[in-house]
Protein backbone atom coordinates (compact mmCIF):
# COMPACT_ATOMS: atom_id res chain seq x y z
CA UNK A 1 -59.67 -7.46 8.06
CA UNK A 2 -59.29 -9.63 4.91
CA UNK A 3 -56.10 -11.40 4.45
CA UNK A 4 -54.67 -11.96 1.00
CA UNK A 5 -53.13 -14.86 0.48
CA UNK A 6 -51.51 -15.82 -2.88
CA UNK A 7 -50.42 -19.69 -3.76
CA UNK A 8 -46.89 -20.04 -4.88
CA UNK A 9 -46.17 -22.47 -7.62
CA UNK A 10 -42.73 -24.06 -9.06
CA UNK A 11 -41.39 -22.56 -11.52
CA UNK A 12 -41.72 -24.22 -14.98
CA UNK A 13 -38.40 -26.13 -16.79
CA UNK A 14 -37.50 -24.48 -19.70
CA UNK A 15 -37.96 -25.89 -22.87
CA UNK A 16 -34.17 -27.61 -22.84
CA UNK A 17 -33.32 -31.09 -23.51
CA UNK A 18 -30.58 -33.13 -23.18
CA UNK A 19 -29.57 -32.48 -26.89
CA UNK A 20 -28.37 -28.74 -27.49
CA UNK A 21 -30.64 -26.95 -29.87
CA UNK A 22 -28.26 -24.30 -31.17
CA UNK A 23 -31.39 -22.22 -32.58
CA UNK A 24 -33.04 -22.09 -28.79
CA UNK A 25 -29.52 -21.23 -27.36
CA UNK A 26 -29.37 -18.33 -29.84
CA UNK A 27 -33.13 -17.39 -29.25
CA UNK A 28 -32.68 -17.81 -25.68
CA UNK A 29 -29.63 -15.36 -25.08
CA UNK A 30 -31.13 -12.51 -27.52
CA UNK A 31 -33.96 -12.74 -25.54
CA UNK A 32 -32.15 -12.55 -22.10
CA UNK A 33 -30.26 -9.75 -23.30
CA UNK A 34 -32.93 -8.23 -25.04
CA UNK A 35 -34.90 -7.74 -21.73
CA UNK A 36 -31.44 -6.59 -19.52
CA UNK A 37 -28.69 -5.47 -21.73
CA UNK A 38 -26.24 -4.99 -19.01
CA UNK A 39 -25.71 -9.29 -18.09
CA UNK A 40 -22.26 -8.65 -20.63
CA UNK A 41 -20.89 -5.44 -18.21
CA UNK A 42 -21.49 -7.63 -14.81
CA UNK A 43 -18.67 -8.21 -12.64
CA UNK A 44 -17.03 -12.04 -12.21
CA UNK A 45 -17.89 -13.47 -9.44
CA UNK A 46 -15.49 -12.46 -6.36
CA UNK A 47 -12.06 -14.09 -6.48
CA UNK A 48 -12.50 -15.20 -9.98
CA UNK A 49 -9.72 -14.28 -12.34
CA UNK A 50 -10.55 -12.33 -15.47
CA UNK A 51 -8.61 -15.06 -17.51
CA UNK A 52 -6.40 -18.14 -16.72
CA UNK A 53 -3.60 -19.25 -18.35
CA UNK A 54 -1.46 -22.49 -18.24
CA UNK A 55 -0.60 -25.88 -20.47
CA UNK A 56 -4.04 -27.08 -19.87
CA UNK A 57 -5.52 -23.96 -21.41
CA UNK A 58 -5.48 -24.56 -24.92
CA UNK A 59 -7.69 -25.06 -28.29
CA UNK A 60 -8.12 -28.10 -30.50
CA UNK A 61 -6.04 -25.99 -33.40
CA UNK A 62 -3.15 -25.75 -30.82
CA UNK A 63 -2.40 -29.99 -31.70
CA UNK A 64 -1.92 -30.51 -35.15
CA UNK A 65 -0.45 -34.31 -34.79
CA UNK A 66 -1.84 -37.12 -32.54
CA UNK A 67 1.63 -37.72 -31.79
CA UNK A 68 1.64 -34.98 -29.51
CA UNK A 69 -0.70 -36.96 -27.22
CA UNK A 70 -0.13 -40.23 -28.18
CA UNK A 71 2.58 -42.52 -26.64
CA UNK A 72 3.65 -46.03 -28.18
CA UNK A 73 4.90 -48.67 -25.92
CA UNK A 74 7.68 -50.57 -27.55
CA UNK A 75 8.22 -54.28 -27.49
CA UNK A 76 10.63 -54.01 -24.57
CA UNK A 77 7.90 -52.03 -22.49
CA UNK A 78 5.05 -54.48 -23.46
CA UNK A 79 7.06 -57.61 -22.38
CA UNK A 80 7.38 -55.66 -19.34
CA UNK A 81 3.70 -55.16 -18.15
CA UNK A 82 3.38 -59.24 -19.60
CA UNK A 83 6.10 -59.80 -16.82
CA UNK A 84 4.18 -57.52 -14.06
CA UNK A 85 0.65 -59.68 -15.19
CA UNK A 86 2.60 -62.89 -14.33
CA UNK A 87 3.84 -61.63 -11.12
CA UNK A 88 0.94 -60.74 -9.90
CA UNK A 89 -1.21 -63.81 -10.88
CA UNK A 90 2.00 -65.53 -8.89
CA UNK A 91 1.08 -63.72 -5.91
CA UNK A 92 -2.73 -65.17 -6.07
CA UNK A 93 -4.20 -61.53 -4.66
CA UNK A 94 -7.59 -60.32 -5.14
CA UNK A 95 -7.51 -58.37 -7.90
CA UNK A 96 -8.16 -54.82 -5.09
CA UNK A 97 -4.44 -55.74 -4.49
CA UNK A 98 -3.15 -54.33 -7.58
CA UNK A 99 -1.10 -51.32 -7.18
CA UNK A 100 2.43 -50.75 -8.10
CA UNK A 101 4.03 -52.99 -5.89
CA UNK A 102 2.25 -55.74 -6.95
CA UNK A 103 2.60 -55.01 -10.32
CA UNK A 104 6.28 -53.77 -10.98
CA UNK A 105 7.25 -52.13 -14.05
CA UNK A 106 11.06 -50.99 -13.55
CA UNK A 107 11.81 -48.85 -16.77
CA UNK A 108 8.09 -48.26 -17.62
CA UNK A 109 7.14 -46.86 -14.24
CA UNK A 110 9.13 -43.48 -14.62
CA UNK A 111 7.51 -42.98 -18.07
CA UNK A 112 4.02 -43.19 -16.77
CA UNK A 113 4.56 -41.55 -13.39
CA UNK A 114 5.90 -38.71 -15.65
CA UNK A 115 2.70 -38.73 -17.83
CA UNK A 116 0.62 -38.77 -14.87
CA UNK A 117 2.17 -35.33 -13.87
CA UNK A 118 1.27 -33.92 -17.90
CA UNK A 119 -2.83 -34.53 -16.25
CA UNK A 120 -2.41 -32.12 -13.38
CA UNK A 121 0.47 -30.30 -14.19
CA UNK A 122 0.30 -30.15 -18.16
CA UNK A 123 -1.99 -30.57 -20.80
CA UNK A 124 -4.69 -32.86 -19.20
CA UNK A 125 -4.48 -35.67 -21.46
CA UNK A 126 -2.26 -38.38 -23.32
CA UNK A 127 -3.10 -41.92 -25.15
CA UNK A 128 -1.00 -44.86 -23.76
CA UNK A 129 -1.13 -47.37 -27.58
CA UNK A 130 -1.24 -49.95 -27.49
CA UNK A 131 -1.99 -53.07 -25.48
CA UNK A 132 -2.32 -55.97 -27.38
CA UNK A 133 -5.63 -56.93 -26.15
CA UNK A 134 -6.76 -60.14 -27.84
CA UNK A 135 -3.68 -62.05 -26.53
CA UNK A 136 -5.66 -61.92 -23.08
CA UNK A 137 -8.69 -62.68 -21.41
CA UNK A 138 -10.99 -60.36 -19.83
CA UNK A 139 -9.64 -60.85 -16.06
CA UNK A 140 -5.97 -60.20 -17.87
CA UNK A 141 -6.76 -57.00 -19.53
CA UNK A 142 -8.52 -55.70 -16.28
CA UNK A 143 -4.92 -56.78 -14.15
CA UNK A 144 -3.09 -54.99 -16.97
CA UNK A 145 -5.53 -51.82 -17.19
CA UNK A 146 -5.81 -51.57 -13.25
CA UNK A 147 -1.63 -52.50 -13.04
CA UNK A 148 -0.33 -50.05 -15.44
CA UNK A 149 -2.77 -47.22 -14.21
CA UNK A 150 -1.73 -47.65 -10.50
CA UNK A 151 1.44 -45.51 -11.61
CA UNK A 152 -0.91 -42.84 -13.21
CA UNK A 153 -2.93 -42.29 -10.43
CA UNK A 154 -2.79 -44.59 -7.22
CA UNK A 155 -6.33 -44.60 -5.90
CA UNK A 156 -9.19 -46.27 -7.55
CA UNK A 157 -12.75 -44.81 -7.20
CA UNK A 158 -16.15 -47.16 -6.91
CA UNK A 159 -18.26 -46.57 -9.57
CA UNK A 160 -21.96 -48.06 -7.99
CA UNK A 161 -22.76 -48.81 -4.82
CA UNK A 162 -21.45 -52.52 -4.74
CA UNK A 163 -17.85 -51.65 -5.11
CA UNK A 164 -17.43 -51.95 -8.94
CA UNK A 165 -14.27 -50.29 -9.90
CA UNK A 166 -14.47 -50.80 -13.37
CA UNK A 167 -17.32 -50.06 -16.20
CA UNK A 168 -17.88 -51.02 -19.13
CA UNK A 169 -18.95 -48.12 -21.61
CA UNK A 170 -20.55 -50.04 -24.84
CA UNK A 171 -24.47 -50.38 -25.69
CA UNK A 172 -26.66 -52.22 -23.85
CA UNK A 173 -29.72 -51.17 -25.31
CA UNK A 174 -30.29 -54.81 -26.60
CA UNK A 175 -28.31 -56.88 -24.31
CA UNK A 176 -29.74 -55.46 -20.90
CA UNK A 177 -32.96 -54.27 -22.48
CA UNK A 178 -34.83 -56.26 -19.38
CA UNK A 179 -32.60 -53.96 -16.71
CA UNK A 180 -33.55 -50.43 -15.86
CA UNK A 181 -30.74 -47.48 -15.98
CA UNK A 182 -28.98 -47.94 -19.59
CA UNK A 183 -31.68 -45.69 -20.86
CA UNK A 184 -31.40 -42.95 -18.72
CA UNK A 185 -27.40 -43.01 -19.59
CA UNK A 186 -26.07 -42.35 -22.70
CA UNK A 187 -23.04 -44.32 -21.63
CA UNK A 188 -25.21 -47.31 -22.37
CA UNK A 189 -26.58 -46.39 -25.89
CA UNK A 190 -25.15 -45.76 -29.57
CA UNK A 191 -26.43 -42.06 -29.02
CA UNK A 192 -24.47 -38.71 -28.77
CA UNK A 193 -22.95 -37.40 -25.13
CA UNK A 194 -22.82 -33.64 -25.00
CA UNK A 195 -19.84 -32.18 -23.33
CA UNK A 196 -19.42 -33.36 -19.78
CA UNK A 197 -17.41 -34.32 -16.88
CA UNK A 198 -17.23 -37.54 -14.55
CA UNK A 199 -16.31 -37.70 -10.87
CA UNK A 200 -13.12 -38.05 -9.24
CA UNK A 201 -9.98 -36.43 -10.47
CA UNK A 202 -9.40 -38.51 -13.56
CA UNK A 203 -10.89 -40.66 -16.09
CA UNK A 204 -9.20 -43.62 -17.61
CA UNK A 205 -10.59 -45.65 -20.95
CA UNK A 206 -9.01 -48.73 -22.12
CA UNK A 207 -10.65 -49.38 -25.53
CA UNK A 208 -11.38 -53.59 -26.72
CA UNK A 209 -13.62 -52.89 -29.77
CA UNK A 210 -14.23 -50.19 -31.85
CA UNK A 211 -17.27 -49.63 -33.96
CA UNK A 212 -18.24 -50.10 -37.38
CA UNK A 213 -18.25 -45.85 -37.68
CA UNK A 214 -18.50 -42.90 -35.34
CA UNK A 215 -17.80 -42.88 -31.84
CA UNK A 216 -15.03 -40.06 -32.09
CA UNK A 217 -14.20 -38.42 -28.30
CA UNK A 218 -13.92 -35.01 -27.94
CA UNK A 219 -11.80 -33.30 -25.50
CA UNK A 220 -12.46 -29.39 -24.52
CA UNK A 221 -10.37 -27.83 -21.73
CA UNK A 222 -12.26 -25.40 -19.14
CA UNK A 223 -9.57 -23.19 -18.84
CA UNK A 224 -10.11 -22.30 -22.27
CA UNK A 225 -14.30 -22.07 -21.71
CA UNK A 226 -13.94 -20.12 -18.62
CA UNK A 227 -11.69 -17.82 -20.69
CA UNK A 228 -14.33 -17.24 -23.20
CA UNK A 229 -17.46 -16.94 -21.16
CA UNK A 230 -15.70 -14.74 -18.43
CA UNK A 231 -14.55 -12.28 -21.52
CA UNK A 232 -18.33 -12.38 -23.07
CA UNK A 233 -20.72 -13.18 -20.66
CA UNK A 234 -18.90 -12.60 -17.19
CA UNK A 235 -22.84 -13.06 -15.89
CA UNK A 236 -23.13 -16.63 -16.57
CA UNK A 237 -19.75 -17.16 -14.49
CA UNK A 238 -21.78 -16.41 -11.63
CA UNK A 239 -24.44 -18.12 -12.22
CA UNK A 240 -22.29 -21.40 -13.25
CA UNK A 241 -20.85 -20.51 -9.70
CA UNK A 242 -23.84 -20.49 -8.09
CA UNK A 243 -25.62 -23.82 -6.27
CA UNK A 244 -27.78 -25.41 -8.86
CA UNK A 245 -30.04 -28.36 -8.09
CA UNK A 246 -28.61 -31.65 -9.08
CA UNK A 247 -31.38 -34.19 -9.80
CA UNK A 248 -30.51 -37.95 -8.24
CA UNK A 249 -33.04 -39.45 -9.93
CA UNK A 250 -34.76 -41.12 -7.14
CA UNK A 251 -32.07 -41.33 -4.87
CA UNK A 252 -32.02 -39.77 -1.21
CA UNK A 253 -32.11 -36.82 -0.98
CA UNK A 254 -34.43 -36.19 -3.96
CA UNK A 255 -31.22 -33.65 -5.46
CA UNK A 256 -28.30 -31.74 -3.91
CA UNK A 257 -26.92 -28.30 -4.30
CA UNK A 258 -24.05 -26.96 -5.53
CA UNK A 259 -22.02 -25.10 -8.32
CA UNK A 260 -21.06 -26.09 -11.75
CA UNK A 261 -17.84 -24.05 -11.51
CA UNK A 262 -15.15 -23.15 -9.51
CA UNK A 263 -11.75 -21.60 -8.60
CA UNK A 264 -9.29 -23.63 -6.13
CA UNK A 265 -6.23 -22.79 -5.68
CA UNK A 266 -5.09 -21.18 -8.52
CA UNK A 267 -7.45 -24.06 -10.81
CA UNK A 268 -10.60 -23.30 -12.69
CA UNK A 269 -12.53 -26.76 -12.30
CA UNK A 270 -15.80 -27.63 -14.03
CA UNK A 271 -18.03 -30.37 -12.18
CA UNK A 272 -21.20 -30.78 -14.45
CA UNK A 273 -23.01 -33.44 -16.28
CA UNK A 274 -26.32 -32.31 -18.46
CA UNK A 275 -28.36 -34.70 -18.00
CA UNK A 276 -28.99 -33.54 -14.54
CA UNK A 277 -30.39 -30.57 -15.05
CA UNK A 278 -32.46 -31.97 -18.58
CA UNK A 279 -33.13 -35.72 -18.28
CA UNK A 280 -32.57 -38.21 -20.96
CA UNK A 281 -34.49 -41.17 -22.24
CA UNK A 282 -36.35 -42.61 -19.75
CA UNK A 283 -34.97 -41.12 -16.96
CA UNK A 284 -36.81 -37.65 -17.19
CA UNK A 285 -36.34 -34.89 -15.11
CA UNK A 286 -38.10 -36.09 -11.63
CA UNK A 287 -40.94 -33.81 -10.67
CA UNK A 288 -41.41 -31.56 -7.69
CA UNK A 289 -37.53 -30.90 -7.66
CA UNK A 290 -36.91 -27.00 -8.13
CA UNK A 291 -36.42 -26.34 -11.95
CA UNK A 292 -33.66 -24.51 -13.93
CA UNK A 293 -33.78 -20.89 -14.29
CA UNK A 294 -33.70 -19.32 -17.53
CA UNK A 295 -30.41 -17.96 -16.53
CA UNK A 296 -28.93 -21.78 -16.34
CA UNK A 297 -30.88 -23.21 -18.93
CA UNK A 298 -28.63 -20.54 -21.02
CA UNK A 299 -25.47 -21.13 -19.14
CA UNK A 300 -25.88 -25.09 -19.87
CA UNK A 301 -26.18 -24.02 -23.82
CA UNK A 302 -23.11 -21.92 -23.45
CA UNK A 303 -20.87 -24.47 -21.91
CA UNK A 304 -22.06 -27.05 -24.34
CA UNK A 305 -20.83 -24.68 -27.74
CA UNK A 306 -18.12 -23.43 -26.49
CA UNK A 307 -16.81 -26.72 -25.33
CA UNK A 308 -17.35 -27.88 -29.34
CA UNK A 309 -15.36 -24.38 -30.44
CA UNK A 310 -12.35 -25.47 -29.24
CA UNK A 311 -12.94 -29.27 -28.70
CA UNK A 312 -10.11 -31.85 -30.09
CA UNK A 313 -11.15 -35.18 -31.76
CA UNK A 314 -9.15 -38.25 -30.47
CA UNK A 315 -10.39 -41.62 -32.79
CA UNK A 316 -9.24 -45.08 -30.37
CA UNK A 317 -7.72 -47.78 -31.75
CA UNK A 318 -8.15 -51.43 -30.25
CA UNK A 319 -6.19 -51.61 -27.17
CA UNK A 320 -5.28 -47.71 -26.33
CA UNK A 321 -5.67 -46.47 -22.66
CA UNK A 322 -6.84 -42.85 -22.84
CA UNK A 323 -6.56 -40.55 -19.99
CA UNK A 324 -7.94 -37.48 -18.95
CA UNK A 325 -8.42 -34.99 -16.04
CA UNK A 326 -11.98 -34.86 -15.14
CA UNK A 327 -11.17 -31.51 -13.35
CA UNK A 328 -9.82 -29.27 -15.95
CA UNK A 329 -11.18 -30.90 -19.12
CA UNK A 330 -14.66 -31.53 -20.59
CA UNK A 331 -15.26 -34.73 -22.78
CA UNK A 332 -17.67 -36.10 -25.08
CA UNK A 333 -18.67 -38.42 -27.61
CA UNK A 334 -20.07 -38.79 -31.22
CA UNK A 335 -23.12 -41.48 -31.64
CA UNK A 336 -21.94 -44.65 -33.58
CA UNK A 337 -23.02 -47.50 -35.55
CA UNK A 338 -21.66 -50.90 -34.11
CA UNK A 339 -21.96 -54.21 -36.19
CA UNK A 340 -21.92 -57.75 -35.85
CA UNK A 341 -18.00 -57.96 -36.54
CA UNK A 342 -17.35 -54.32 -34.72
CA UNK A 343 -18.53 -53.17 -31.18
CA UNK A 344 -17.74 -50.20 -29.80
CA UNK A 345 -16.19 -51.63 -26.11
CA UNK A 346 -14.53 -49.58 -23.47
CA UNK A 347 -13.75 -50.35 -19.75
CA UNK A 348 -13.59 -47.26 -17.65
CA UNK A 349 -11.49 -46.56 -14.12
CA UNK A 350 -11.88 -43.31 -12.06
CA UNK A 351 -8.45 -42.57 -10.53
CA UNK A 352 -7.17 -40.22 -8.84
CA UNK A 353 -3.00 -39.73 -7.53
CA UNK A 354 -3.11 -38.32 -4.02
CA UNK A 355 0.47 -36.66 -4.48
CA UNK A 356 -0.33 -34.38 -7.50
CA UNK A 357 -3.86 -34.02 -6.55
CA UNK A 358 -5.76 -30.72 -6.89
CA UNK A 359 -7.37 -29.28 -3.99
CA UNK A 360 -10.78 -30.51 -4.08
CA UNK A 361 -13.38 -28.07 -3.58
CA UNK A 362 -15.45 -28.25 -0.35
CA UNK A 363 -19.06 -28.91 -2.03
CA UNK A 364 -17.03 -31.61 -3.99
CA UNK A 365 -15.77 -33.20 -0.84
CA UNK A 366 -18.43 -35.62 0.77
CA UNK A 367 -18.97 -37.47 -3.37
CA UNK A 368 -14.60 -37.50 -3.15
CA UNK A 369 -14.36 -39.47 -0.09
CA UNK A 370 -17.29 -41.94 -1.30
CA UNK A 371 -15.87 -42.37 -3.95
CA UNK A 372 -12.22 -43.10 -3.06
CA UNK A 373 -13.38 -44.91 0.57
CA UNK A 374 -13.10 -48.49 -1.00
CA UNK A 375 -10.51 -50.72 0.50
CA UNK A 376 -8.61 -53.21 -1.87
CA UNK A 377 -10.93 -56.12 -0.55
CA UNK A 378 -13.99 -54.04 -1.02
CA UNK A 379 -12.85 -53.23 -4.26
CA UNK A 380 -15.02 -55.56 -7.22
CA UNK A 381 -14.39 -56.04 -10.82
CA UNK A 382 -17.31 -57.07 -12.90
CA UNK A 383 -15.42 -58.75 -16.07
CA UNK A 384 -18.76 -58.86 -18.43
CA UNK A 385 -20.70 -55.27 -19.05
CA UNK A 386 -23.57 -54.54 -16.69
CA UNK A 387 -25.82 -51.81 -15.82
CA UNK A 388 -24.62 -49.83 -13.02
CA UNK A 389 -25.79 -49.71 -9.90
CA UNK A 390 -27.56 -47.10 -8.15
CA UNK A 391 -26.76 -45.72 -4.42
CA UNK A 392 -30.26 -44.54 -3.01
CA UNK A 393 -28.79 -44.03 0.40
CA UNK A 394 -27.36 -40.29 1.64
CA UNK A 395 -24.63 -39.68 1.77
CA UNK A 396 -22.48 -39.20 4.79
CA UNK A 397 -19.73 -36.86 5.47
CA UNK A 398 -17.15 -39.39 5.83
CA UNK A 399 -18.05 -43.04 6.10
CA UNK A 400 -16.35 -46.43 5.20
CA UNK A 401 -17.35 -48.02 2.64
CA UNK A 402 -19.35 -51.19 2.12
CA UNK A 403 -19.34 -52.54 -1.22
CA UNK A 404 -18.89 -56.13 -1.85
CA UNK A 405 -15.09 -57.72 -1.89
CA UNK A 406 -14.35 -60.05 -4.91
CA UNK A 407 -11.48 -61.43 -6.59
């Protein structure tokens, strides 16, 4: 008896990089359609809704005035938080301590606990302006940022695997050029970011510098994607719903499973960053993990063009705190130019407020209680820009964390 046997090979990437090529999308989806018309007449994945609707469904056109997102502080409000800064440097606390009893702001506080209902309950978004940042130093601004955000959303999330609960988002590609990472992240270059999302719940920037030109952040909400791809290509719903495998770059395991998209509890929430699926830089897609389909390769295209459809352009200004929920909107970035006299300079915090929190989905769950597991005296707070730190160690359903402390 002869036995056949046939060798099975991985499938090939498709030709998809980190940058959208609108021409491939195009190509791509007449060909996919070409070869099975009916992907437009397949049903939503089950439980989905055909369409949502709510305050953080809407278009760019729908704000015609950054004063519909943008909130001034006035002189009484900024003496305040000066107050709050000198109370807590009174109380000589690491700076893990800051929260808002540490850091009291009597008439502010309502204000901002409000606004930090608008980011689950409303739009998704608002622009605290301004803080006057060059009266301070670096440890200042970070008591300020961290202070004034403990009313927005309580709980700070680690950012690297030694605790850091702050980042710095400004180019590196010079500074750091001896340390690997920065060019494997856009957050680290002058380049373009495509429409993504971070971890955690929500996404704080406090901006020092601006650049010479460009830099402009976009803002897309999901809600408004999902409604577009679910009423034009339901198929790619379910395939954004599907597990897709997330590439950790070297980390352990090799890349983890799990959907791009999902409904909780009444929210459409998009969990997704590009670069995962395409590489970027140096950091190239690592081999021998299983490769995109067609199908998501498409489905990555989509999200990205839609997203910059309805996208809204917010420009910073030196000392603004922007916020945004991670869950239910998409954000990007235009490349810039710095110079000598302007550098683009932001300082990031991943928050989250356990009282208005959305239901976090369950394949979400185990990177949610990493990332919101460090104590105050775990918590650090690097002051000068540095590459971030890599975790190359699984992780565990639920375990404490182990970062370093520092003041």
């Amino acid at each position: 008896m002869t036995v056949n046997i046939t060798a099975t090979t991985a499938e090939a990437q498709p030709d998809i990089a980190y940058h959208p090529d609108e021409a491939k999308w195009r190509a791509r989806t007449a060909r996919r359609l070409a070869e099975d018309p009916t992907l437009p007449k397949q049903p939503l994945p089950e439980g989905f809704p055909e369409r949502v609707d709510g305050p953080i469904v809407w278009e760019g056109k729908d704000f015609t005035h950054e004063d519909q997102w943008v909130v001034k502080l006035t002189e009484a409000q900024l003496q305040e938080i000066d107050d709050a800064l000198k109370h807590f440097k009174s109380l000589n606390e690491p700076l893990g301590h800051i929260s808002r009893e540490t850091f009291p702001l009597p008439t502010l506080a309502p204000v901002l606990l409000q606004l930090g209902g608008e980011l689950y309950s409303g739009r998704g978004f608002f622009v605290l302006r301004t803080i006057p940042v060059e009266k301070y130093n670096r440890e200042e601004i970070a008591i300020i940022y961290c202070g004034i955000s403990s009313f927005v959303g309580s709980a700070r999330g680690k950012q690297d695997v030694t605790g850091a609960v702050i980042a710095h988002i400004k180019d590196l590609s010079i500074s750091h050029a001896h340390e690997k990472g920065h060019k494997g992240n856009t957050a680290y270059t002058t380049d373009k970011q495509v429409f993504h999302t971070d971890v955690g719940d929500l996404i704080a920037l406090i901006c020092l510098s601006t650049s010479e030109e460009g830099g402009t952040s976009r803002l897309c909400s999901g809600g408004r994607i999902y409604n577009e791809i679910a009423a034009t290509r339901p198929d790619l719903i379910r395939v954004l719903s599907q597990p897709w495998p997330h590439d950790s770059f070297g980390g352990n395991p090799g890349y983890t499973n799990k959907p791009l998209i999902y409904w909780e509890d009444g929210h459409i929430i998009i969990q997704y960053t590009r670069r995962l699926f395409t590489g970027y830089g140096e950091q190239t897609r690592t081999p021998h993990i299983p490769a995109i389909t067609e199908a998501q390769a498409e489905a990555l295209d989509t999200l990205q063009f839609v997203a910059e459809k309805y996208s809204l352009a917010l420009n910073f200004q030196k000392g603004d705190i922007q916020y945004i929920n991670s869950l239910g909107l998409l954000h990007a970035r235009d490349g810039f130019r710095d110079s000598p006299e302007k550098t683009r300079h932001l300082i990031r915090l991943w928050l989250r407020n356990d009282e208005l929190a959305w239901k976090t989905p369950e394949p979400l769950q185990p990177n949610w209680r990493r990332l919101y597991s460090v104590g105050p005296d775990q918590q650090r707070f690097p002051l000068d820009p540095e590459v971030r730190k890599k975790d190359n160690n699984p992780i565990p359903p639920a375990a404490p964390s182990t970062s370093v402390s520092a003041k």
